[in-house]
N, C-alpha and C. Protein backbone atom coordinates (compact mmCIF):
# COMPACT_ATOMS: atom_id res chain seq x y z
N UNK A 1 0.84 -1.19 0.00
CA UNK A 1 0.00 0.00 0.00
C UNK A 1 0.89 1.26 0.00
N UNK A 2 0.29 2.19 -0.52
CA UNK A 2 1.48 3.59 -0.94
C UNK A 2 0.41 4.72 -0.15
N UNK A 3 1.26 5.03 0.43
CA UNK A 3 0.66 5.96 1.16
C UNK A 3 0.72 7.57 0.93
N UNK A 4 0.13 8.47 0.87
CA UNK A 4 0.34 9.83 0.43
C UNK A 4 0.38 10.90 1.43
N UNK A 5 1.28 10.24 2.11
CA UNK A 5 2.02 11.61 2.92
C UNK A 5 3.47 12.32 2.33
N UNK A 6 3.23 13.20 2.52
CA UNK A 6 4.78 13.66 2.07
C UNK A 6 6.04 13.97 2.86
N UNK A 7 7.21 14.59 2.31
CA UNK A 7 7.74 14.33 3.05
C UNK A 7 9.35 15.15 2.16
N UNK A 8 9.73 15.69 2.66
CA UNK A 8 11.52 16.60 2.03
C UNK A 8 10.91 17.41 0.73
N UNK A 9 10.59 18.56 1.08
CA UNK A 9 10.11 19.53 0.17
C UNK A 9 9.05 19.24 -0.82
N UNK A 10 7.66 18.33 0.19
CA UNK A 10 6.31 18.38 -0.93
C UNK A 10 6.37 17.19 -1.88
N UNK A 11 7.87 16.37 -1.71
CA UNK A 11 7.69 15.32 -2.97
C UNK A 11 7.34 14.07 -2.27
N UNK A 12 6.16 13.86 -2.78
CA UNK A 12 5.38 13.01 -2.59
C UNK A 12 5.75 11.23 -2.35
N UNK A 13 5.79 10.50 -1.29
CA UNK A 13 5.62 9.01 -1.56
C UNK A 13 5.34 7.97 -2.98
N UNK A 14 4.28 8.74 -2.99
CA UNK A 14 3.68 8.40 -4.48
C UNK A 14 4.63 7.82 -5.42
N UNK A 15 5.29 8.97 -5.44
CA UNK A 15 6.80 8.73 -6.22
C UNK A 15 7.90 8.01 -6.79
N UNK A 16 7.89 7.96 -5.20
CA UNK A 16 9.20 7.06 -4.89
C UNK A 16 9.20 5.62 -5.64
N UNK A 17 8.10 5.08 -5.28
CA UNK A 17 7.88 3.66 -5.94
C UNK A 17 7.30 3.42 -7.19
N UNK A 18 7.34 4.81 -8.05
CA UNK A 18 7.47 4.25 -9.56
C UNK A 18 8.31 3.64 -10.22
N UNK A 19 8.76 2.59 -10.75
CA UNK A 19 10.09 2.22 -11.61
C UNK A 19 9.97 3.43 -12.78
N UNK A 20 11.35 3.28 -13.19
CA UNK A 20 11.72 4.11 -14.54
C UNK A 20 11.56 3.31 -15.23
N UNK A 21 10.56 4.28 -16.59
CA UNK A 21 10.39 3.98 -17.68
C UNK A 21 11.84 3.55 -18.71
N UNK A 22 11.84 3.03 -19.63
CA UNK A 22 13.19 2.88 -20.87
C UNK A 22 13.41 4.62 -21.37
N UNK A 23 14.48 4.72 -21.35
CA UNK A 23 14.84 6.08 -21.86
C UNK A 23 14.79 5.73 -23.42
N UNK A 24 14.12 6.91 -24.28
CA UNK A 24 13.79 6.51 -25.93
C UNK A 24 15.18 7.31 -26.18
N UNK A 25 15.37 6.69 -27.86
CA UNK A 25 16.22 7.06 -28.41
C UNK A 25 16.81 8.47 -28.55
N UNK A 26 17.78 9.39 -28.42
CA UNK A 26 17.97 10.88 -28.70
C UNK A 26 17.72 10.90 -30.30
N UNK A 27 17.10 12.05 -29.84
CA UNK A 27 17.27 12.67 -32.01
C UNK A 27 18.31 13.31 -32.46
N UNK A 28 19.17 13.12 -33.37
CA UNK A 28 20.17 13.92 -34.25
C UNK A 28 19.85 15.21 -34.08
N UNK A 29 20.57 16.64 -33.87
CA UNK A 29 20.52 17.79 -34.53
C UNK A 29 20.88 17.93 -35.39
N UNK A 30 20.41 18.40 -36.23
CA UNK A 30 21.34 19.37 -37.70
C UNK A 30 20.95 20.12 -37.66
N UNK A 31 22.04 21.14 -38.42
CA UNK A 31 21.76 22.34 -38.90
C UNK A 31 21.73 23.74 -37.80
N UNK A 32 21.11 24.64 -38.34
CA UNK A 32 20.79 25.42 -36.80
C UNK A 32 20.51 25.35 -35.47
N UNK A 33 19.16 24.16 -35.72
CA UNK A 33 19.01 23.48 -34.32
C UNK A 33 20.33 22.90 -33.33
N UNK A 34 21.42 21.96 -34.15
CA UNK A 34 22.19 21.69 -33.47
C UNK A 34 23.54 22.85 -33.09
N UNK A 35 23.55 23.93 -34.37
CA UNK A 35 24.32 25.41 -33.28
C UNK A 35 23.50 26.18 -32.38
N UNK A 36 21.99 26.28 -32.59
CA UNK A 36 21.15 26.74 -31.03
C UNK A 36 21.82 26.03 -30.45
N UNK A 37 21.58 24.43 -30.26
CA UNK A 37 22.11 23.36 -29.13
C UNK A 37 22.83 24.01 -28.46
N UNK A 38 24.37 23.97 -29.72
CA UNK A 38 25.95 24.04 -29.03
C UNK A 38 25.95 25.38 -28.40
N UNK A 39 25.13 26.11 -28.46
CA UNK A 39 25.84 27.49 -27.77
C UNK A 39 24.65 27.63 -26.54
N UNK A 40 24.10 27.02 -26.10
CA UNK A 40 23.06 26.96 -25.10
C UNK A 40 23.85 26.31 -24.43
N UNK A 41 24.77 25.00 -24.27
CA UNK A 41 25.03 23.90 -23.78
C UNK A 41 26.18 24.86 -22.92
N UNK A 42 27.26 26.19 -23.87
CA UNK A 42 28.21 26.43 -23.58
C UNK A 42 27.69 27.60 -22.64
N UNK A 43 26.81 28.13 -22.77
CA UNK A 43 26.38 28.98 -21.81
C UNK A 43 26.04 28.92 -20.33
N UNK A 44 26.55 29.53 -19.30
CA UNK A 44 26.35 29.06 -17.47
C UNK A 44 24.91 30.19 -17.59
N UNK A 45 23.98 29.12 -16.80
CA UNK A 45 22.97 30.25 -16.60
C UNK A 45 23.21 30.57 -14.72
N UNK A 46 23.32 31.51 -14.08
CA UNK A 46 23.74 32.28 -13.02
C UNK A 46 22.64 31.74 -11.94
N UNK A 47 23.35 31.27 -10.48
CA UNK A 47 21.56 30.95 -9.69
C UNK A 47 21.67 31.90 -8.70
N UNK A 48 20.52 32.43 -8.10
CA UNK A 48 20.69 32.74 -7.24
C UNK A 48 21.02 32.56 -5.63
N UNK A 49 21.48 33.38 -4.80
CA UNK A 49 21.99 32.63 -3.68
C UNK A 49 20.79 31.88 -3.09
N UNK A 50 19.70 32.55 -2.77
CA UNK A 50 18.14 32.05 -2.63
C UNK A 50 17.88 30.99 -3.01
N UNK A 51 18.33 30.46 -4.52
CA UNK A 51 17.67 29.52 -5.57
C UNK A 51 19.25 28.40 -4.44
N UNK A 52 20.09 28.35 -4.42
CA UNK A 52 21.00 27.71 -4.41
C UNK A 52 21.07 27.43 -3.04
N UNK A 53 20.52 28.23 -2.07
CA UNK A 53 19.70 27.91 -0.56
C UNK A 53 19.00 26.71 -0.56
N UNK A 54 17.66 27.03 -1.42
CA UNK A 54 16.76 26.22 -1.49
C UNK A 54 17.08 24.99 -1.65
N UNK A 55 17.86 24.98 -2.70
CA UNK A 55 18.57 23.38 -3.44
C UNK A 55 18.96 23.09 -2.41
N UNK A 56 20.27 23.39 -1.88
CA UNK A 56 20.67 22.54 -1.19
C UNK A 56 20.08 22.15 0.61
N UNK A 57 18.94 23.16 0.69
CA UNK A 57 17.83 22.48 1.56
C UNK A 57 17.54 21.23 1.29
N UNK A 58 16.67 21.36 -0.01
CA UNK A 58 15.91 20.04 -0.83
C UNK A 58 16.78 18.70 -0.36
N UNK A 59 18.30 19.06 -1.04
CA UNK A 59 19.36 18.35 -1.06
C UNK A 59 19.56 17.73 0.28
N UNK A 60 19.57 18.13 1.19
CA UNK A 60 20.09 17.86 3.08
C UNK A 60 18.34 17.30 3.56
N UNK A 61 17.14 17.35 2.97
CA UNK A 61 16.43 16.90 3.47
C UNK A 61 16.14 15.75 2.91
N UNK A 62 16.39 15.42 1.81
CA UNK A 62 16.16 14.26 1.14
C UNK A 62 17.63 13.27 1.84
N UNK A 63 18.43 13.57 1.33
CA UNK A 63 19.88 12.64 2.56
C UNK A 63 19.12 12.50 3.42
N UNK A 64 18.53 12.87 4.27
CA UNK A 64 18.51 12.60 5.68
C UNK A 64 17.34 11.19 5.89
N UNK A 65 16.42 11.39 4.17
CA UNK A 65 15.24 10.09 4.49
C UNK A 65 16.00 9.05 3.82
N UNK A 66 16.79 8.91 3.10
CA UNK A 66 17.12 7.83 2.16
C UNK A 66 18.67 7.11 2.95
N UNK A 67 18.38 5.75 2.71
CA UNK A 67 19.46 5.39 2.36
C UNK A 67 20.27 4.35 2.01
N UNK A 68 21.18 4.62 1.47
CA UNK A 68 21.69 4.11 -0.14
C UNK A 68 22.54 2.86 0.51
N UNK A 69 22.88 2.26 1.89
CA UNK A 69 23.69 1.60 2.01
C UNK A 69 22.97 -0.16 2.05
C-alpha cells in the first residue's frame, strides 16, 4: 500500500515507488538546431543565492530520508 504523505520539500511518496520507464532514443541535430544546441550547452545560466539555498535544503532533506547503504 502507498501511502500519500509527504515528506523533504512536498515530494510526494507516491513517487518514490514508480520504476523508470526505458529512456527513448535521442534525435540527431542538424543544422541550426544543433548550433542553437551548441551554444546553449556552452552557456552558465547564473543561480541565485536564494535559488542555491533552497537546493541545497531540498538536497540535506532528502539525505537525511534515504538510504543508499
Amino acid at each position: 500500500m502507498i501511502r500519500m504523505r509527504t515528506f523533504a520539500a512536498g515530494i510526494s511518496l507516491k513517487y518514490v515507488f514508480i520504476m523508470a520507464r526505458p529512456i527513448k532514443e535521442t534525435p540527431i541535430l542538424y543544422g541550426e538546431d544543433a548550433r542553437r544546441f551548441e551554444a546553449r550547452m556552452k552557456e552558465r545560466r547564473r543561480i541565485s543565492p536564494e535559488e542555491r539555498a533552497e537546493m541545497k535544503a531540498t538536497y540535506e532533506a532528502l539525505k537525511s530520508v534515504c538510504d543508499f547503504m
